[in-house]
N, C-alpha and C. Protein backbone atom coordinates (compact mmCIF):
# COMPACT_ATOMS: atom_id res chain seq x y z
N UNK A 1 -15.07 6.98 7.78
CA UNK A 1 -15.35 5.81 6.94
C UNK A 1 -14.50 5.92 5.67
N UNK A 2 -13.79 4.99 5.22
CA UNK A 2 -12.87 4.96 4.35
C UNK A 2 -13.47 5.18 2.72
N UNK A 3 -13.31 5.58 1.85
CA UNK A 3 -13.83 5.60 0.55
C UNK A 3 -13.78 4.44 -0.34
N UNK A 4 -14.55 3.66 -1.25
CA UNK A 4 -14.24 2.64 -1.85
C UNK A 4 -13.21 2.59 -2.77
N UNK A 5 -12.99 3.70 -3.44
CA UNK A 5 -11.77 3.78 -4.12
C UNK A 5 -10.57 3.99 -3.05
N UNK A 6 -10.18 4.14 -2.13
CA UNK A 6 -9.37 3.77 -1.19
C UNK A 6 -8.84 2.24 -1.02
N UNK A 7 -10.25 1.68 -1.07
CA UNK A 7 -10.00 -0.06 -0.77
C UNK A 7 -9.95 -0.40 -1.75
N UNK A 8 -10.28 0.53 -2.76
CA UNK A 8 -9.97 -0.62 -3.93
C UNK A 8 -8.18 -0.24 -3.84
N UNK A 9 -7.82 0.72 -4.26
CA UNK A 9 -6.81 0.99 -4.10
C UNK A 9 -5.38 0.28 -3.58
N UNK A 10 -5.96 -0.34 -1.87
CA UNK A 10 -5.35 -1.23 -1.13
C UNK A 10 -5.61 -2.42 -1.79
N UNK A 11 -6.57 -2.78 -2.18
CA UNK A 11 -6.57 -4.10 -2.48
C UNK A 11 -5.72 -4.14 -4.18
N UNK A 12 -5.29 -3.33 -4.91
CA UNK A 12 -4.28 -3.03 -6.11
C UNK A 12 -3.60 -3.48 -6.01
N UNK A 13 -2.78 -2.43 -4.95
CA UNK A 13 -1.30 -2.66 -4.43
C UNK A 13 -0.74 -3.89 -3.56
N UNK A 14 -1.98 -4.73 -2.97
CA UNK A 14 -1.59 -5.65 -2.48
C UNK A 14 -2.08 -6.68 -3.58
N UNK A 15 -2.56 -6.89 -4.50
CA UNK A 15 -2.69 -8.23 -5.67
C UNK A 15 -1.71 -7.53 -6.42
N UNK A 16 -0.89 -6.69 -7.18
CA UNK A 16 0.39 -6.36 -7.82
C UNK A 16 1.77 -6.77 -7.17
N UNK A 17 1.61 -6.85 -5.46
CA UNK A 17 2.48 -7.31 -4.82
C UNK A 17 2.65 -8.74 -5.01
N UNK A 18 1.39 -8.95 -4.59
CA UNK A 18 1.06 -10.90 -4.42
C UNK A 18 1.36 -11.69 -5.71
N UNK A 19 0.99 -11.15 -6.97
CA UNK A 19 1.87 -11.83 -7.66
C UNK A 19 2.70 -11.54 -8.98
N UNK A 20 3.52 -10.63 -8.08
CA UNK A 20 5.17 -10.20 -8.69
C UNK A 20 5.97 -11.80 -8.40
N UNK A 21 6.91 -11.83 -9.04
CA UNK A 21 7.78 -12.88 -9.06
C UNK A 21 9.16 -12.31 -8.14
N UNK A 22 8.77 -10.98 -7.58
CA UNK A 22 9.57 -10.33 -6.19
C UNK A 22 9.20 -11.14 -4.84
N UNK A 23 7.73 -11.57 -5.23
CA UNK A 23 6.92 -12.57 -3.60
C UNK A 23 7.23 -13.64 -3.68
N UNK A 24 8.80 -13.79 -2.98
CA UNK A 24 9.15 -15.64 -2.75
C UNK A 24 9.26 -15.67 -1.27
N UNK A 25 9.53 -17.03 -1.48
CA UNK A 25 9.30 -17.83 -0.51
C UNK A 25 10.43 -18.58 -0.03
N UNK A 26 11.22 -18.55 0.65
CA UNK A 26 12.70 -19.62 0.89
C UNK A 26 13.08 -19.09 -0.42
N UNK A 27 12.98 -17.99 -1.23
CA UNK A 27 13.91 -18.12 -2.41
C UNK A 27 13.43 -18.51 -3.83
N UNK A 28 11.76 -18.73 -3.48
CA UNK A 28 11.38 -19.28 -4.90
C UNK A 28 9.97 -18.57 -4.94
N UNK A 29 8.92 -18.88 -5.70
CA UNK A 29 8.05 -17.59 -6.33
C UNK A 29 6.66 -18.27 -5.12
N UNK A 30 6.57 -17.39 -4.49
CA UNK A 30 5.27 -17.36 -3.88
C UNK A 30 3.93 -18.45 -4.23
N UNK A 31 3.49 -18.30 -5.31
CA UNK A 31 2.53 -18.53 -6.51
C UNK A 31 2.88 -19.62 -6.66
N UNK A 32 4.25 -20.33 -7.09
CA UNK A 32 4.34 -21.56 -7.23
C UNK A 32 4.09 -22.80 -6.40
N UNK A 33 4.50 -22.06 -5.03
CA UNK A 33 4.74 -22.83 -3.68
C UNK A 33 2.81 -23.25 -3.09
N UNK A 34 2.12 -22.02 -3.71
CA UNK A 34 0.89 -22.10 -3.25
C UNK A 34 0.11 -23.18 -3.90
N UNK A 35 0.68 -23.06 -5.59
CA UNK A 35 -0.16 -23.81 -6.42
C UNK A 35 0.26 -25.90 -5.84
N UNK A 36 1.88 -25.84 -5.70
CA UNK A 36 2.08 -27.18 -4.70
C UNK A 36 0.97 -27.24 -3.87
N UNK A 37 0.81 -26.83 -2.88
CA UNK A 37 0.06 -26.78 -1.52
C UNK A 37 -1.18 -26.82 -1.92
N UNK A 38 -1.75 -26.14 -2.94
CA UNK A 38 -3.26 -26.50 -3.59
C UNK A 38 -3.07 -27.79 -4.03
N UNK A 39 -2.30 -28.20 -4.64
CA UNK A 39 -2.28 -29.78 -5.28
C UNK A 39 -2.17 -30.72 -4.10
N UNK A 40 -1.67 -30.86 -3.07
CA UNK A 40 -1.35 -31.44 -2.20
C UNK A 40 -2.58 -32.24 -1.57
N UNK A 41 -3.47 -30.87 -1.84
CA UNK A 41 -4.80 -30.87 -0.59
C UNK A 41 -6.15 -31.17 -1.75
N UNK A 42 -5.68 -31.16 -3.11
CA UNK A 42 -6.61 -31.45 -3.77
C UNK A 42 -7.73 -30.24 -3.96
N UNK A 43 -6.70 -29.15 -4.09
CA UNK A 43 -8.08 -27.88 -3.49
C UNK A 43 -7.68 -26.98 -4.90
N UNK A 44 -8.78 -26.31 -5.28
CA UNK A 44 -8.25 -25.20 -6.52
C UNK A 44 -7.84 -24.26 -6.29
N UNK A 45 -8.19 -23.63 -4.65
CA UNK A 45 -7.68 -22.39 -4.48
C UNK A 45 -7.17 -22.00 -3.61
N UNK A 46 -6.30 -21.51 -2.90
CA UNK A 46 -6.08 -21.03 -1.63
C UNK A 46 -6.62 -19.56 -0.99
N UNK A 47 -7.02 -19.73 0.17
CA UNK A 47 -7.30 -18.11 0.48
C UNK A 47 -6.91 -18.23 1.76
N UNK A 48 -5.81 -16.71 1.99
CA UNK A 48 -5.10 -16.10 2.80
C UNK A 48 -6.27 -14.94 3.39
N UNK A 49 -6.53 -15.19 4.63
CA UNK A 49 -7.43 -13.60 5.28
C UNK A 49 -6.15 -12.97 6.11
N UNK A 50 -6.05 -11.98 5.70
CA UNK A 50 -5.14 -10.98 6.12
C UNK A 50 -5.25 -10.56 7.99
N UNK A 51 -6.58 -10.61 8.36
CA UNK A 51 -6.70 -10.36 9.17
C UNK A 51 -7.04 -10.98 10.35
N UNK A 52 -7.61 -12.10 10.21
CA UNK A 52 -6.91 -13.29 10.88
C UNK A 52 -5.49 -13.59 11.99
N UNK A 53 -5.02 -13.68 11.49
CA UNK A 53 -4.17 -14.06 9.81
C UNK A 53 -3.85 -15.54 9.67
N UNK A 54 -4.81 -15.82 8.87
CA UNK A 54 -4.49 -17.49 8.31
C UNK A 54 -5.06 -17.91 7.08
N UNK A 55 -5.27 -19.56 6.64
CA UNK A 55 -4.88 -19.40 5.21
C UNK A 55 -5.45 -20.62 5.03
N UNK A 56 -6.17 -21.20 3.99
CA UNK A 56 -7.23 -22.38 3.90
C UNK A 56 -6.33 -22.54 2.45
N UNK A 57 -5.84 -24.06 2.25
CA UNK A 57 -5.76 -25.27 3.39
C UNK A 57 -4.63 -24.47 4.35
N UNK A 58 -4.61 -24.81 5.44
CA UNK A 58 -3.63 -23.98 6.78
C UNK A 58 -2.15 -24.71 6.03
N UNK A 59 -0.81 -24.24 6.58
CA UNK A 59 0.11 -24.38 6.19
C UNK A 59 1.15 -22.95 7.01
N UNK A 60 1.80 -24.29 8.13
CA UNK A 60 2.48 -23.18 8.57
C UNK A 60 3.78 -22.52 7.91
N UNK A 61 4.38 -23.33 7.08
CA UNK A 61 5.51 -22.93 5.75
C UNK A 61 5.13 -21.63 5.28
N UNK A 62 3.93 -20.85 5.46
CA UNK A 62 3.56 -19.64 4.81
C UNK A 62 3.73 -19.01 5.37
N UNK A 63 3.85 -19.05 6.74
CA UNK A 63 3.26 -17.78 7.89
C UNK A 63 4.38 -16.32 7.45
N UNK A 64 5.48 -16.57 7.06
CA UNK A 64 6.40 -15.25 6.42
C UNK A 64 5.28 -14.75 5.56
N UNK A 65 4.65 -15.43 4.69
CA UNK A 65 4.25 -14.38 3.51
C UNK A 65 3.06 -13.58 4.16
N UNK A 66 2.25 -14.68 5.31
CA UNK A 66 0.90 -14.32 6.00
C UNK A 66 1.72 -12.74 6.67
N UNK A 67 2.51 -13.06 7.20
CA UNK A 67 3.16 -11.71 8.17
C UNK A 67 3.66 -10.44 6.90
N UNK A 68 3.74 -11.00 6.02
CA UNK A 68 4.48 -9.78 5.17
C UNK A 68 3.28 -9.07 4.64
N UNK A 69 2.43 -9.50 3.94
CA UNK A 69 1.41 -9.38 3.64
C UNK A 69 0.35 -8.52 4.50
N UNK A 70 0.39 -9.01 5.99
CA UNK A 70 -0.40 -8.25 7.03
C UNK A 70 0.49 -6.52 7.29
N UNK A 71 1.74 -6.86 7.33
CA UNK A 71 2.77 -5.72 7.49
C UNK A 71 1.59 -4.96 6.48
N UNK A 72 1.97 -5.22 4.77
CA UNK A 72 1.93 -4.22 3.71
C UNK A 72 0.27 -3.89 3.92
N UNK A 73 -0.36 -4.83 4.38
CA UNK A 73 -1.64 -4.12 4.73
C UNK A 73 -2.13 -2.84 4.91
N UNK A 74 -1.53 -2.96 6.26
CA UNK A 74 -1.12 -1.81 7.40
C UNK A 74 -0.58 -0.51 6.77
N UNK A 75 0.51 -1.06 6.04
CA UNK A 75 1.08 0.50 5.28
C UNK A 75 0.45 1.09 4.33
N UNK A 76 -0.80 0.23 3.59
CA UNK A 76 -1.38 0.58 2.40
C UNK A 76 -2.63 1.43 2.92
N UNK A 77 -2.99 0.89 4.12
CA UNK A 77 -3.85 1.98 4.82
C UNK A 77 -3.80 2.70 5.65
N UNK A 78 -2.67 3.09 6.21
CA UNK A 78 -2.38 4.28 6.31
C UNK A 78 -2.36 4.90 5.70
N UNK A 79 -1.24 4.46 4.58
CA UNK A 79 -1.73 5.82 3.21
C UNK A 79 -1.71 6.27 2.55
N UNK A 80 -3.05 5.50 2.33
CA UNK A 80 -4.71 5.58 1.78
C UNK A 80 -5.88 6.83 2.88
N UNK A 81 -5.16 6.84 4.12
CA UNK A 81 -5.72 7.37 5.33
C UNK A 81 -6.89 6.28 5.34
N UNK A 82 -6.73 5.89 6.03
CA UNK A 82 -8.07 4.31 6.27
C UNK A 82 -7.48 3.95 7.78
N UNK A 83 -8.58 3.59 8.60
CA UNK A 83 -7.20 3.36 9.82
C UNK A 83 -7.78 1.52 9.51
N UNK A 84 -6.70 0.72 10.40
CA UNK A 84 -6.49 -0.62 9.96
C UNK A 84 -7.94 -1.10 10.60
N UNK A 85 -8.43 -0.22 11.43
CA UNK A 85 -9.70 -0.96 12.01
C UNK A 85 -10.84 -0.72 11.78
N UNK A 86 -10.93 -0.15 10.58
CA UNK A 86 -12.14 0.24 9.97
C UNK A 86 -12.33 -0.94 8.58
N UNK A 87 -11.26 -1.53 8.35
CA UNK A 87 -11.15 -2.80 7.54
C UNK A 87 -11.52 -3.68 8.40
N UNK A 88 -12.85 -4.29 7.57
CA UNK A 88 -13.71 -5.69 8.02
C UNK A 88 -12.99 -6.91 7.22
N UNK A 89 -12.43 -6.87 6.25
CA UNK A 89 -12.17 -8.04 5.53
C UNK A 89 -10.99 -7.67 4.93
N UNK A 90 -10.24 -8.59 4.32
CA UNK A 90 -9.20 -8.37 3.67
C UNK A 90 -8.42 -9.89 3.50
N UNK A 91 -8.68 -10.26 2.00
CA UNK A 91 -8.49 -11.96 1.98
C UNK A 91 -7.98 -11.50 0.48
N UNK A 92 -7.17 -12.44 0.27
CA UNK A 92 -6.25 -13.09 -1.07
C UNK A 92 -6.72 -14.44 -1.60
N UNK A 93 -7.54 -14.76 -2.82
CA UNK A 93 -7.77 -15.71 -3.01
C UNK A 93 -7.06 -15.89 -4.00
N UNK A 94 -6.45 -17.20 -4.42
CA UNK A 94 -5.41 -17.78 -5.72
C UNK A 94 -5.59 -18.53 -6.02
N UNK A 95 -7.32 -18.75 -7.25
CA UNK A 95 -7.87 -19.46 -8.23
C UNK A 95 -6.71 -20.18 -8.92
N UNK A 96 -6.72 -21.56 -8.76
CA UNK A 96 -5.99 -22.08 -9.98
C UNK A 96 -6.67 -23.13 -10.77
N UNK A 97 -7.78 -22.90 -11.07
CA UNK A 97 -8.59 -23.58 -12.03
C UNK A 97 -9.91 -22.47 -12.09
N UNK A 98 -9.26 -21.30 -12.24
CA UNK A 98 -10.03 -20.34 -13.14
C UNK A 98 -11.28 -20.47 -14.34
N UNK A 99 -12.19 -19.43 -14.54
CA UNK A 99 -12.73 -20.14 -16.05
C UNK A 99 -11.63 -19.34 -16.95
N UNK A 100 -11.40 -20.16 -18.22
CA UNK A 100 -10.54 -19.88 -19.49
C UNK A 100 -10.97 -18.78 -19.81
N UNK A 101 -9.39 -17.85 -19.49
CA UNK A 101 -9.42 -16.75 -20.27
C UNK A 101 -8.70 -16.48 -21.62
N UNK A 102 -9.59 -16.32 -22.64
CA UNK A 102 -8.61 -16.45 -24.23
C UNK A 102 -7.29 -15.57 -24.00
N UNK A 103 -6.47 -16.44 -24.81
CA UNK A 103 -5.16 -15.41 -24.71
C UNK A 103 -5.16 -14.66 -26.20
N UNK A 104 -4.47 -13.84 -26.20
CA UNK A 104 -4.37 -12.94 -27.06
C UNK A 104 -3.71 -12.76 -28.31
N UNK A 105 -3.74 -13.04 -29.81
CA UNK A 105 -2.92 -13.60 -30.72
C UNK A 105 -1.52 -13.30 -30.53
N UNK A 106 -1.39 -12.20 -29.70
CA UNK A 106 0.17 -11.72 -29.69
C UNK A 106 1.01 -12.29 -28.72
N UNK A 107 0.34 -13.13 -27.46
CA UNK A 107 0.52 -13.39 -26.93
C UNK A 107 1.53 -14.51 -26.76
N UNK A 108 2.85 -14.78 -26.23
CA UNK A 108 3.26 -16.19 -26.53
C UNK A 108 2.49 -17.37 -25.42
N UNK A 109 3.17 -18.65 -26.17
CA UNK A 109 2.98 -19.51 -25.09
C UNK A 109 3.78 -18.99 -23.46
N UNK A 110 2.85 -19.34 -22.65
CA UNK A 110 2.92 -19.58 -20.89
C UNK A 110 3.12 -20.76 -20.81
N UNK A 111 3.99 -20.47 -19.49
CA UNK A 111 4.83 -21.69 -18.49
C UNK A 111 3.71 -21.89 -17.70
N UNK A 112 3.02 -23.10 -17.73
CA UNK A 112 2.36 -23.63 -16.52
C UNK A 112 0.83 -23.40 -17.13
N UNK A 113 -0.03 -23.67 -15.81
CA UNK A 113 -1.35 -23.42 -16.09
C UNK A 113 -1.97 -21.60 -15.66
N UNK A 114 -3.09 -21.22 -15.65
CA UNK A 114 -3.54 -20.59 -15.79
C UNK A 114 -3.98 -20.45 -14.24
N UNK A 115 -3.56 -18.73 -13.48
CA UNK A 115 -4.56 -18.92 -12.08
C UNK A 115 -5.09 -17.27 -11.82
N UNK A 116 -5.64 -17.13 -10.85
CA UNK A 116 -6.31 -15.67 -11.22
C UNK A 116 -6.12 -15.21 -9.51
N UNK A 117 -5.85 -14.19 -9.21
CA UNK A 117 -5.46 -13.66 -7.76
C UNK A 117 -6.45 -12.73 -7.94
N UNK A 118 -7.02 -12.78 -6.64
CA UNK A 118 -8.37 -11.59 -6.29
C UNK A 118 -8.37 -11.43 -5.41
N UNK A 119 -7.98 -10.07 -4.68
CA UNK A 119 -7.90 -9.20 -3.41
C UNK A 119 -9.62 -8.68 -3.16
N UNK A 120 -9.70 -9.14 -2.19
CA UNK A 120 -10.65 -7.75 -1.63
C UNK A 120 -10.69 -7.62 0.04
N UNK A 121 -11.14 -6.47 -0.10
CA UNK A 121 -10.75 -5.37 0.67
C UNK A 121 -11.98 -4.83 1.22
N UNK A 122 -12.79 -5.24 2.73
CA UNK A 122 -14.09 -4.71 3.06
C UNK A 122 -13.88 -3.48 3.95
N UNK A 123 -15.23 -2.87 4.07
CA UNK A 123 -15.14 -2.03 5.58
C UNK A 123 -16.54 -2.10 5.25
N UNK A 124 -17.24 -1.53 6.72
CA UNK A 124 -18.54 -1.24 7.01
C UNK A 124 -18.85 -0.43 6.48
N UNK A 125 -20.33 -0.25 5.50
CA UNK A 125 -20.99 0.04 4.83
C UNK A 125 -20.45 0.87 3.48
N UNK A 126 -19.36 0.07 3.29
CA UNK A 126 -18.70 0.68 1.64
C UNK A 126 -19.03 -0.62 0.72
N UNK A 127 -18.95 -0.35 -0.43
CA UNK A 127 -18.41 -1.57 -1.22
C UNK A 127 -17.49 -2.13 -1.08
N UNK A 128 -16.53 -3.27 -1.64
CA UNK A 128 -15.77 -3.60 -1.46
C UNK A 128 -14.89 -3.19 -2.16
N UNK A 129 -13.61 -3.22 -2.28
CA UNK A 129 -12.39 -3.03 -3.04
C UNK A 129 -12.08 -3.98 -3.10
N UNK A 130 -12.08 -4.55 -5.46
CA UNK A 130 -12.06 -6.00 -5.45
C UNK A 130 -10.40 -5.18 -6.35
N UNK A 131 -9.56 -5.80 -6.85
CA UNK A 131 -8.38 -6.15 -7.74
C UNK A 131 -8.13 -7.65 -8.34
N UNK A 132 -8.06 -7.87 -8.84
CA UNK A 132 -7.63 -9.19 -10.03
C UNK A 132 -6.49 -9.30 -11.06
N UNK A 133 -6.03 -9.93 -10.77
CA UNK A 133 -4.63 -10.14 -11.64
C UNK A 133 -4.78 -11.53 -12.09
N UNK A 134 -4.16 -12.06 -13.35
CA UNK A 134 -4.33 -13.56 -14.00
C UNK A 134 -2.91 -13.74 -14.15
N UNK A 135 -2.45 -15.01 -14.31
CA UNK A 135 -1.26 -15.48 -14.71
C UNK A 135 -0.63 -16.36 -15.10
N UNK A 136 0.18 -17.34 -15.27
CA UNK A 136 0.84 -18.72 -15.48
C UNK A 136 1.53 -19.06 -14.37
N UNK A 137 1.38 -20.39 -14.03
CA UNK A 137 2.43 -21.13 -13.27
C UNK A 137 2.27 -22.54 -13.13
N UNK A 138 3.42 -22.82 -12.90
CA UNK A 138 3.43 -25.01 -12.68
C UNK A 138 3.54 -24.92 -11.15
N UNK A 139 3.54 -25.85 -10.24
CA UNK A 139 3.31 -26.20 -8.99
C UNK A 139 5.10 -26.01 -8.71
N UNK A 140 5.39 -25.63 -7.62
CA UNK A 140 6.76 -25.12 -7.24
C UNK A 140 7.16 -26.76 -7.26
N UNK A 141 8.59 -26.33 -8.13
CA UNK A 141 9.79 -28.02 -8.75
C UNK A 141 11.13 -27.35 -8.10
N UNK A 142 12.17 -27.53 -6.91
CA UNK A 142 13.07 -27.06 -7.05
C UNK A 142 14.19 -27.80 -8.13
N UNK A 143 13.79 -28.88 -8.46
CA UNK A 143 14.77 -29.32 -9.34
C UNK A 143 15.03 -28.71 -10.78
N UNK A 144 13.85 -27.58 -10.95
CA UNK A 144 13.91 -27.25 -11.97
C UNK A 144 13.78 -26.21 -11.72
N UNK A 145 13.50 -25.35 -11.13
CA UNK A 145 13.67 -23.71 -10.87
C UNK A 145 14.91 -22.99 -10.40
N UNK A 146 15.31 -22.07 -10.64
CA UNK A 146 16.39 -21.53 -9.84
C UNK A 146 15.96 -20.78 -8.22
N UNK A 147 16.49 -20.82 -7.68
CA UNK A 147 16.32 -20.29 -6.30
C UNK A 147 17.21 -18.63 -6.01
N UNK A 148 16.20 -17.94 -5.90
CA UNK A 148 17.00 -16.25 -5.87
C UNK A 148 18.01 -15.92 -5.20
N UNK A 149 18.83 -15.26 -5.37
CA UNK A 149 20.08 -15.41 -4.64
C UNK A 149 19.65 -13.95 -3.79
N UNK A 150 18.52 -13.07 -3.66
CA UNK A 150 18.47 -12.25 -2.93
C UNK A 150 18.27 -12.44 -1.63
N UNK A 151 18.84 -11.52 -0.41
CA UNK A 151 18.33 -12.03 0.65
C UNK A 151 17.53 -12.15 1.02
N UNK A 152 16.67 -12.93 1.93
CA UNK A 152 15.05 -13.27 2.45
C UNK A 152 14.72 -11.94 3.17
N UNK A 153 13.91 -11.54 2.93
CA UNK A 153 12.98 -9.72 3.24
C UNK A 153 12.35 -10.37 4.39
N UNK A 154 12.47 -9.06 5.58
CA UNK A 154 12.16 -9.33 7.21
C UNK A 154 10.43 -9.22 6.42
């Protein structure tokens, strides 16, 4: 049975992944593309279950990140030593109408609105392994973003 600090662990490394501005999409930021696709559907949040693997509102334009995501799963529990099938749950939710978190006097102004990423990470009879990360973003504009010139990651 895996330890909760294990899952929490996995669930770290995969919300530090999820929203780096390294997680694009065709070339543009992950996060942005999601917050479109939340607007689209009229929805505040999206959630990705890892294990599944699918993604409310559905959207097959994602399935790279659904697959990359399931990959880093896999590697994060290994090791962690967790085997992948002792994980009951494992979902990405990406609040974008969060409750207001004060920003900080030092803080400058942010691009966009306010959204909050929360991993967790189940197994049978542990707690869960929750992670949370907050951030800024506007709904993905290519007319106004640049598009990465790195190559697209298998």
């Amino acid at each position: 049975m895996p330890r909760s600090g294990h899952l929490t662990n996995i669930a770290s490394g995969l919300c530090g992944s999820f929203i780096s501005r390294n997680n694009d999409l065709d070339g543009y930021w992950t996060i942005g593309k999601l917050r479109l696709l939340a607007g689209q559907h009229e929805r505040g949040a999206v959630l990705l279950d890892l294990l599944a693997p699918s993604m409310e509102p559905p959207s097959s334009g994602f399935a790279p990140v659904l697959a990359r995501y399931c990959r880093l799963l896999a590697k994060l529990a290994r090791l962690s030593g967790t085997r992948l099938e002792q994980i009951t749950a494992a979902r990405i939710t990406v609040d974008f109408a969060p409750p207001p978190c004060p920003r900080a006097s030092y803080y400058q102004p942010q691009w966009g609105e306010q959204f909050m990423v929360t991993v967790t990470i189940g197994a049978d009879g542990r707690a869960d392994g929750i992670a949370r990360q907050a951030g800024y973003c506007r709904p993905h504009d290519p007319a106004g973003e640049r598009r990465s010139a790195r190559p697209p990651s298998a």
